[in-house]
PDB file of N, CA and C in Angstrom:
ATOM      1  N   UNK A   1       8.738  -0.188 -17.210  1.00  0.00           N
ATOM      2  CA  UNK A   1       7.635   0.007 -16.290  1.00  0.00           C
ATOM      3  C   UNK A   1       7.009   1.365 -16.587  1.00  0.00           C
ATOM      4  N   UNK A   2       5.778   1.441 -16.633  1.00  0.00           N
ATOM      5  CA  UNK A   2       4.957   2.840 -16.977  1.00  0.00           C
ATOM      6  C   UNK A   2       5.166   3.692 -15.659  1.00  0.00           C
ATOM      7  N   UNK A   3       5.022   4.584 -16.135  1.00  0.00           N
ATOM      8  CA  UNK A   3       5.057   5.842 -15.327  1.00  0.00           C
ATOM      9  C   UNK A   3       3.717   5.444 -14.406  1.00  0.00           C
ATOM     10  N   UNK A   4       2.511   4.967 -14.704  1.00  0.00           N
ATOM     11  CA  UNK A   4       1.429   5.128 -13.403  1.00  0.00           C
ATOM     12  C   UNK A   4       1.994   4.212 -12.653  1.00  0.00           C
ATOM     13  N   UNK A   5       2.774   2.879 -12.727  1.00  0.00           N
ATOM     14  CA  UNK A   5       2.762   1.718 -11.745  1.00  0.00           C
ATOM     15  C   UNK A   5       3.893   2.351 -11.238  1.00  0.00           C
ATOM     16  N   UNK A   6       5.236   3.202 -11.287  1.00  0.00           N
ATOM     17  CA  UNK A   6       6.288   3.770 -10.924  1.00  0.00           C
ATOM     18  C   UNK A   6       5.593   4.694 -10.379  1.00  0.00           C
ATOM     19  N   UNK A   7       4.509   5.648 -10.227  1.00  0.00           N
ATOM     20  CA  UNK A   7       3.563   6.344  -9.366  1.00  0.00           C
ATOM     21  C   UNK A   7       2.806   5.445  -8.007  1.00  0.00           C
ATOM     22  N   UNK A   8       1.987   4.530  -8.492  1.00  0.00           N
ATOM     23  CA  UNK A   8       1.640   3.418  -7.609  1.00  0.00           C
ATOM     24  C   UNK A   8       2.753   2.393  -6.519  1.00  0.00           C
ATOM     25  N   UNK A   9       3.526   2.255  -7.063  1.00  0.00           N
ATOM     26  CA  UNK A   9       4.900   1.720  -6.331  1.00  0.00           C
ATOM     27  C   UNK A   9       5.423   2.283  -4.955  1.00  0.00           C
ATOM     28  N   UNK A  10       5.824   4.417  -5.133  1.00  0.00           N
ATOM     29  CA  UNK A  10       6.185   4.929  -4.675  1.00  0.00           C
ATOM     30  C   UNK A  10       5.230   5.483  -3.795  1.00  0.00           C
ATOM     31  N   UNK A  11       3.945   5.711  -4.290  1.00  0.00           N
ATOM     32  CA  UNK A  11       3.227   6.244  -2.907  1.00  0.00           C
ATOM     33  C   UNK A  11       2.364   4.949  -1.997  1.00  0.00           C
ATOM     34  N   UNK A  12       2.003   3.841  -2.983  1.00  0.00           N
ATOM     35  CA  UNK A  12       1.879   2.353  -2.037  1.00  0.00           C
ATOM     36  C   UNK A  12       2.601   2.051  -0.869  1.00  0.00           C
ATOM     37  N   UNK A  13       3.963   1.831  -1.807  1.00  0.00           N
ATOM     38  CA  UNK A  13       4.921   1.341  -0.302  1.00  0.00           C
ATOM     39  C   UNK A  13       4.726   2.446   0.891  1.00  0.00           C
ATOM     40  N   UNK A  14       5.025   3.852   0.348  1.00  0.00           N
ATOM     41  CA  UNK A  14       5.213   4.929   1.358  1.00  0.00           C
ATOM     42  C   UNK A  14       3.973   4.604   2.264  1.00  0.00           C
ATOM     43  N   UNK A  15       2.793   4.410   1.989  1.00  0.00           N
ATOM     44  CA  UNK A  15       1.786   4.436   2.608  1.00  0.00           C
ATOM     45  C   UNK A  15       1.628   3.059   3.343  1.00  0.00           C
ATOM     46  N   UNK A  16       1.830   2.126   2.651  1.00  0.00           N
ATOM     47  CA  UNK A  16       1.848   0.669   3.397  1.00  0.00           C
ATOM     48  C   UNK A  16       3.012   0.958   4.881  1.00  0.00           C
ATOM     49  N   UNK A  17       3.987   0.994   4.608  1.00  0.00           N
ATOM     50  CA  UNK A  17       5.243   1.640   5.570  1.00  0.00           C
ATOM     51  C   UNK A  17       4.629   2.085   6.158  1.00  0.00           C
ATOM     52  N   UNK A  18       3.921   3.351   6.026  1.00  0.00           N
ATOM     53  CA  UNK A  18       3.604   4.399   7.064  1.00  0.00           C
ATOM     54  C   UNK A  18       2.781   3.658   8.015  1.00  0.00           C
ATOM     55  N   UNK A  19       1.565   3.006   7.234  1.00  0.00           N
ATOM     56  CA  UNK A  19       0.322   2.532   8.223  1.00  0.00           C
ATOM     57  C   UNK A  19       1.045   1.342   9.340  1.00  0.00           C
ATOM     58  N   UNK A  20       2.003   0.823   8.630  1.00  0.00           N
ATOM     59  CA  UNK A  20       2.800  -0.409   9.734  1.00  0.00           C
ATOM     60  C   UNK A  20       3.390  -0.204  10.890  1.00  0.00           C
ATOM     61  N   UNK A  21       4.696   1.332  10.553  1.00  0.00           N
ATOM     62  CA  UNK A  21       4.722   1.471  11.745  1.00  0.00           C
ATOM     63  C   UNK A  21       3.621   2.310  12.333  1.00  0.00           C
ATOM     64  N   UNK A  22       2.653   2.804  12.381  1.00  0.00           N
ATOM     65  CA  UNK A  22       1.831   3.982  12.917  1.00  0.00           C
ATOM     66  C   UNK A  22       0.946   3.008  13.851  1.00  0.00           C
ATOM     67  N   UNK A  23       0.284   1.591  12.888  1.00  0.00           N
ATOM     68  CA  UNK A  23      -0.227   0.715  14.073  1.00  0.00           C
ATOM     69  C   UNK A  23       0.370  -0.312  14.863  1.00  0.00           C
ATOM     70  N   UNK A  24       1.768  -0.088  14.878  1.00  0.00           N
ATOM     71  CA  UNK A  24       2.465  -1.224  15.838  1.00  0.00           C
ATOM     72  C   UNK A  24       2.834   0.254  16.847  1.00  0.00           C
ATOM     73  N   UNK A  25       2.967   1.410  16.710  1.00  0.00           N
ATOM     74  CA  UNK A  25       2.867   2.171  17.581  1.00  0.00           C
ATOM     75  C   UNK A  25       1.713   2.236  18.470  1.00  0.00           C
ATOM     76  N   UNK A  26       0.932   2.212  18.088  1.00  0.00           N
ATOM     77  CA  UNK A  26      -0.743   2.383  18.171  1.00  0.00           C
ATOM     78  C   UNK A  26      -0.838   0.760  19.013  1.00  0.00           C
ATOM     79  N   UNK A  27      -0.499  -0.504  18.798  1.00  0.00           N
ATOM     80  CA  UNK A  27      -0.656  -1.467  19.608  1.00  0.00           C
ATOM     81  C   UNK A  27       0.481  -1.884  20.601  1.00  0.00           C
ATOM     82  N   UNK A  28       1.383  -0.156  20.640  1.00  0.00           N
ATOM     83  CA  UNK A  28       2.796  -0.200  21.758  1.00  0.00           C
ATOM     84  C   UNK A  28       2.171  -0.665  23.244  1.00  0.00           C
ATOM     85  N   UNK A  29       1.067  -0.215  23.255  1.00  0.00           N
ATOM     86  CA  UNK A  29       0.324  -0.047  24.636  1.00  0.00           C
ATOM     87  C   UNK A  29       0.284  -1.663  25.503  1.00  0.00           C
ATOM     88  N   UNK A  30      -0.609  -2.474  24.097  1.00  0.00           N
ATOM     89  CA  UNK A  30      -0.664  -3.573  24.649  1.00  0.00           C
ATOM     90  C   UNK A  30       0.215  -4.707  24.567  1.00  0.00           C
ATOM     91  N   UNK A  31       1.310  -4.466  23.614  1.00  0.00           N
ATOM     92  CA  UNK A  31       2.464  -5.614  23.585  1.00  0.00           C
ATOM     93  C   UNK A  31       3.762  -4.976  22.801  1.00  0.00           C
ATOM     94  N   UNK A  32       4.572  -5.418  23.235  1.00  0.00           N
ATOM     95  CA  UNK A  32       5.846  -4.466  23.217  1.00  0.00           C
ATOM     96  C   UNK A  32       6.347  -4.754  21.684  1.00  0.00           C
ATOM     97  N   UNK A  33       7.168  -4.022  20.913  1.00  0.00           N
ATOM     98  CA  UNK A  33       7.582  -3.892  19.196  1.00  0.00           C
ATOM     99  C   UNK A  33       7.912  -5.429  19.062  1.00  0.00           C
ATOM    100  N   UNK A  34       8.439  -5.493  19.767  1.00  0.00           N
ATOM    101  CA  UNK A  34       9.623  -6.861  19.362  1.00  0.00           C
ATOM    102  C   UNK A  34       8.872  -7.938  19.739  1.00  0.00           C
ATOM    103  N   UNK A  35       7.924  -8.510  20.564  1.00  0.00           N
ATOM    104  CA  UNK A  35       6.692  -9.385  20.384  1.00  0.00           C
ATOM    105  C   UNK A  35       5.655  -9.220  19.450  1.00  0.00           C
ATOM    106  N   UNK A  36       5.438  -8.042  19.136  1.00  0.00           N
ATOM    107  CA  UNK A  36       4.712  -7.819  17.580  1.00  0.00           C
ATOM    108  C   UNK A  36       5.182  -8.566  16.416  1.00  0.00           C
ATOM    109  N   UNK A  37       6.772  -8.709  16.405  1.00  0.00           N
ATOM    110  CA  UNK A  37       7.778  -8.380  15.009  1.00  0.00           C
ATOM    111  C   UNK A  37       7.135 -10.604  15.137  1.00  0.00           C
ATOM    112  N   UNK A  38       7.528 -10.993  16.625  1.00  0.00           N
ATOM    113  CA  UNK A  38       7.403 -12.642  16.415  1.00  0.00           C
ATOM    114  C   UNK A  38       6.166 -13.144  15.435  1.00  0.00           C
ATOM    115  N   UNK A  39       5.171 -12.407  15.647  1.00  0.00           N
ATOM    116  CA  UNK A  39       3.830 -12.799  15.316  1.00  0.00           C
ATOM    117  C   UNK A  39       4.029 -13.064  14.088  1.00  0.00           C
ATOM    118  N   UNK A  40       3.417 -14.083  13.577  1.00  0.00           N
ATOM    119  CA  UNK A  40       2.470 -14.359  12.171  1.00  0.00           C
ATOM    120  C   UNK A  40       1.819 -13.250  11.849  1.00  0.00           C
ATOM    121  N   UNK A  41       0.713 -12.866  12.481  1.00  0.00           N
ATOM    122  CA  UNK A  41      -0.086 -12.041  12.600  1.00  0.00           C
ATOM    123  C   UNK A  41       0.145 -10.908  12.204  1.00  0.00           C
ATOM    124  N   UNK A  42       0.981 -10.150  12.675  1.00  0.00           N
ATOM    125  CA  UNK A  42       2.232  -8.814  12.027  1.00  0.00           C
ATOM    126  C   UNK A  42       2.428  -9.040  10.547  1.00  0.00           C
ATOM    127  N   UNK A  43       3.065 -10.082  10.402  1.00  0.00           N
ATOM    128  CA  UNK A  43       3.127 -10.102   8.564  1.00  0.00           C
ATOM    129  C   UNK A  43       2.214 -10.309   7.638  1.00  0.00           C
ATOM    130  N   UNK A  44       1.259 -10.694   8.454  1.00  0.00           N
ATOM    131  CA  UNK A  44      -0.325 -10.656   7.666  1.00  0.00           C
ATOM    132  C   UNK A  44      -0.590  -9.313   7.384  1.00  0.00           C
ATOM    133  N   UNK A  45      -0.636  -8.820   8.547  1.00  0.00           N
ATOM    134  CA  UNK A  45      -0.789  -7.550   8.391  1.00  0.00           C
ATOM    135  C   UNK A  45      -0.075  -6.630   7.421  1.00  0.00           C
ATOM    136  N   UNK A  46       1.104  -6.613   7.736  1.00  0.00           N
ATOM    137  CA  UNK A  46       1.771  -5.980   6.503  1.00  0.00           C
ATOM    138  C   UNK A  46       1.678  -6.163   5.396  1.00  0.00           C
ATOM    139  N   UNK A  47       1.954  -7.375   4.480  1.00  0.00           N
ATOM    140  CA  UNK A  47       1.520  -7.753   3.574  1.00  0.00           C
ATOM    141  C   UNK A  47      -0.322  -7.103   3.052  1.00  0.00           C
ATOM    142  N   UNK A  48      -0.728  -6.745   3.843  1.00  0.00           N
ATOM    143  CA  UNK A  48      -2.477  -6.476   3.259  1.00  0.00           C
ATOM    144  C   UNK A  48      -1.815  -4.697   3.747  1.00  0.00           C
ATOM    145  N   UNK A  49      -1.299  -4.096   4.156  1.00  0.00           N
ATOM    146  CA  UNK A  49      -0.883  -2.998   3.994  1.00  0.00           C
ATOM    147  C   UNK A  49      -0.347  -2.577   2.712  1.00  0.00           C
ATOM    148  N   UNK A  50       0.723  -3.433   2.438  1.00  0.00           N
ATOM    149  CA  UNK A  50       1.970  -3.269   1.178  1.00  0.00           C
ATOM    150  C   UNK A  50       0.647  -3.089  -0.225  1.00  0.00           C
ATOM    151  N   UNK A  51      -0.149  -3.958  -0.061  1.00  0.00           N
ATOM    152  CA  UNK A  51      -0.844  -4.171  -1.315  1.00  0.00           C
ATOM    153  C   UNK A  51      -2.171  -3.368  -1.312  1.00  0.00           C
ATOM    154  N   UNK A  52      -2.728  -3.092  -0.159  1.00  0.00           N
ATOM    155  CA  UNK A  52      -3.648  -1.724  -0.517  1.00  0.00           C
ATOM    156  C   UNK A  52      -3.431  -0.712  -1.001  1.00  0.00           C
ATOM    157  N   UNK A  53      -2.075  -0.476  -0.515  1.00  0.00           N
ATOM    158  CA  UNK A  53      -1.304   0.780  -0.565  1.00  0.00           C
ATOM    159  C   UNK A  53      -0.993   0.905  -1.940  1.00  0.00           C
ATOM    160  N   UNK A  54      -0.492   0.067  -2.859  1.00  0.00           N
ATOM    161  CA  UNK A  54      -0.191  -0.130  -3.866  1.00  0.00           C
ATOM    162  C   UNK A  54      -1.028  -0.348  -4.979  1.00  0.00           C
ATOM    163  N   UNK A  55      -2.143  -1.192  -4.801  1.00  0.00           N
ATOM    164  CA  UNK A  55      -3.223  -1.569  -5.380  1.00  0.00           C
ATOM    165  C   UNK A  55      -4.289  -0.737  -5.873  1.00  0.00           C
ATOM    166  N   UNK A  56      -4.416  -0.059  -4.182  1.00  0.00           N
ATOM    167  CA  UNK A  56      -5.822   0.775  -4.105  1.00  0.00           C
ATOM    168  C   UNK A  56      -5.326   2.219  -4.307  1.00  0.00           C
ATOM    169  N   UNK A  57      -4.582   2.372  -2.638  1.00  0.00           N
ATOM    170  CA  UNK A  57      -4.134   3.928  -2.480  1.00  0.00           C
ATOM    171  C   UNK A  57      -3.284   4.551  -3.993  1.00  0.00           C
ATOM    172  N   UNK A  58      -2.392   3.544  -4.598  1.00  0.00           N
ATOM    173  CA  UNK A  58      -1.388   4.052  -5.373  1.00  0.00           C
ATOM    174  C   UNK A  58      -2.550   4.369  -6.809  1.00  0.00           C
ATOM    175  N   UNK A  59      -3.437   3.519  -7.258  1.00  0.00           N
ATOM    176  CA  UNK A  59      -4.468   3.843  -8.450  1.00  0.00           C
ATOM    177  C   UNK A  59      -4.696   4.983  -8.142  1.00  0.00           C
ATOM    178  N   UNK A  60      -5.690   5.295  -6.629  1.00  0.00           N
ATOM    179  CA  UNK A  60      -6.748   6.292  -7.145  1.00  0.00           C
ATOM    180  C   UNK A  60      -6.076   7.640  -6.720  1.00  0.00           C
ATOM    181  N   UNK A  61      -4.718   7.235  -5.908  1.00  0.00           N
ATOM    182  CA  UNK A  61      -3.493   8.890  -6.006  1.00  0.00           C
ATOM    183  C   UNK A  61      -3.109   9.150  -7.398  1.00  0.00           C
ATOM    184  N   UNK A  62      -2.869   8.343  -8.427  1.00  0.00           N
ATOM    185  CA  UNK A  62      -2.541   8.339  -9.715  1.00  0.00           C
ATOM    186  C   UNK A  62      -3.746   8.828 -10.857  1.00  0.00           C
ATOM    187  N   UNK A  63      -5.252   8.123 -10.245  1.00  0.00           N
ATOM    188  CA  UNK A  63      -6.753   8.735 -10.828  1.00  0.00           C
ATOM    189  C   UNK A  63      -6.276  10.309 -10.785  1.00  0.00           C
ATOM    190  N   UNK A  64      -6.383  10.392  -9.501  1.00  0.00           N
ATOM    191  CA  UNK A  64      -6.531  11.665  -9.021  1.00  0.00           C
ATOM    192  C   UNK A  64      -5.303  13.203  -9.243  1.00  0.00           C
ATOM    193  N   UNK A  65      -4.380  12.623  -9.998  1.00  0.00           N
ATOM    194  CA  UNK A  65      -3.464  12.882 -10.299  1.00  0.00           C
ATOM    195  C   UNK A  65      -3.461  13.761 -12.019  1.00  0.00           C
ATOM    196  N   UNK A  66      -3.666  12.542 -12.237  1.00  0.00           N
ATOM    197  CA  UNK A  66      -4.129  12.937 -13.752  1.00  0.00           C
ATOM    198  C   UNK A  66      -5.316  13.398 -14.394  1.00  0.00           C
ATOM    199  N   UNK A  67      -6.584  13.237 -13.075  1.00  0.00           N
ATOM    200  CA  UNK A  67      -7.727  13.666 -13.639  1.00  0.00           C
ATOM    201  C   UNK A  67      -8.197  12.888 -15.062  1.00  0.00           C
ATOM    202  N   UNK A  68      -7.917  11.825 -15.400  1.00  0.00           N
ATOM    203  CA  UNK A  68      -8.094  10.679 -16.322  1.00  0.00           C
ATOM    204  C   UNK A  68      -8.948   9.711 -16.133  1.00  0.00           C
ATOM    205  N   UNK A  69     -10.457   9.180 -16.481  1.00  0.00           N
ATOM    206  CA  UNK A  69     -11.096   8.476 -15.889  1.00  0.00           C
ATOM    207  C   UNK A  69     -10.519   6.676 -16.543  1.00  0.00           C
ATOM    208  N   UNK A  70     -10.156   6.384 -15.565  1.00  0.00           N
ATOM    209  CA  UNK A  70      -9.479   5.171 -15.697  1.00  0.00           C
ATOM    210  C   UNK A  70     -10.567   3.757 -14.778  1.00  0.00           C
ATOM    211  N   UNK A  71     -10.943   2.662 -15.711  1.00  0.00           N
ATOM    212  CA  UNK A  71     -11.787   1.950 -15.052  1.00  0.00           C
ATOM    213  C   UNK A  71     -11.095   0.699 -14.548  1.00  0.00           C
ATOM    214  N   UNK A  72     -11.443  -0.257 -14.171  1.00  0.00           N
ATOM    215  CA  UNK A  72     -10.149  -1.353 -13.201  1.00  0.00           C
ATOM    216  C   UNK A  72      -9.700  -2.146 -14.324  1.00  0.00           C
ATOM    217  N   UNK A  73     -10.765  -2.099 -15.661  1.00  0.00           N
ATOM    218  CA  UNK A  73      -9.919  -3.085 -16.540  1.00  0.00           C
ATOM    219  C   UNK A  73      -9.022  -2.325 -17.320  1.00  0.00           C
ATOM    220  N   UNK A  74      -9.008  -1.557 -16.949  1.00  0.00           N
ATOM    221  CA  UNK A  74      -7.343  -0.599 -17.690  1.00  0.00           C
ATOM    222  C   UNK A  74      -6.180  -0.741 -17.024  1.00  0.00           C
ATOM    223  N   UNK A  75      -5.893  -1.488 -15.573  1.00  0.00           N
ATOM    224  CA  UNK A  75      -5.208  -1.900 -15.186  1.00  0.00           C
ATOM    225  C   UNK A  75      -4.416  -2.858 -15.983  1.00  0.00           C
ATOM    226  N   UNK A  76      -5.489  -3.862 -16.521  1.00  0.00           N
ATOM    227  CA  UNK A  76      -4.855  -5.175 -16.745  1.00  0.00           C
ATOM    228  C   UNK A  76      -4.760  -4.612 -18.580  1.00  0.00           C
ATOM    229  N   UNK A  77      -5.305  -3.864 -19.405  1.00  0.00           N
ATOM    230  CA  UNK A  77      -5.233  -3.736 -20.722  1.00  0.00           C
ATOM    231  C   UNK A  77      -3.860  -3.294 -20.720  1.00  0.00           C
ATOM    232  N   UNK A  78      -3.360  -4.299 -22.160  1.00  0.00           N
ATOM    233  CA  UNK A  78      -1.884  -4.056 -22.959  1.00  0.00           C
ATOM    234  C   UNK A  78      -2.301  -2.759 -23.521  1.00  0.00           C
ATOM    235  N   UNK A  79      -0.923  -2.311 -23.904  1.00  0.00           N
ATOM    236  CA  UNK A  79      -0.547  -1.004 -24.272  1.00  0.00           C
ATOM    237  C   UNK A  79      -0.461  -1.955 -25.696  1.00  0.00           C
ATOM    238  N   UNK A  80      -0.779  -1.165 -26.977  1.00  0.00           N
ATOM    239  CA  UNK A  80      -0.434  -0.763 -28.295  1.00  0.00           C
ATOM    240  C   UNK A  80       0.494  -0.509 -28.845  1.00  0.00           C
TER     241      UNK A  80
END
């Protein structure tokens, strides 16, 4: 595994994690953790957390990292 997706991995999840619990805190008000956890709805959610985080947040922390202008089809280009 390359070093950017082992960059993307580690600050994705961290950030997907973070935003999950921060808005099931954030919707403590109107329905309690453990009726959250039943929902469908909750794992939708997470799931579109896990993968922004990873997808989006983890690229452009890694852009921004290296100062490397990297375009989206360099994602998917084989290495040499």
């Amino acid at each position: 595994m390359s070093e950017r997706w082992k960059h993307q991995l580690k600050v994705g999840l961290f950030w997907g994690i973070f935003m999950i619990v921060f808005m099931s805190l954030f919707e403590w008000n109107e329905k309690p953790f453990l009726s959250q956890l039943i929902t469908p709805f909750f794992y939708i959610k997470a799931v579109v957390y896990l993968v922004t985080g990873i997808f989006f947040v983890g690229y452009f922390s890694w852009k921004g990292k290296n100062g490397k202008e990297y375009t989206w089809s360099d994602l998917f280009r084989k290495k040499k």
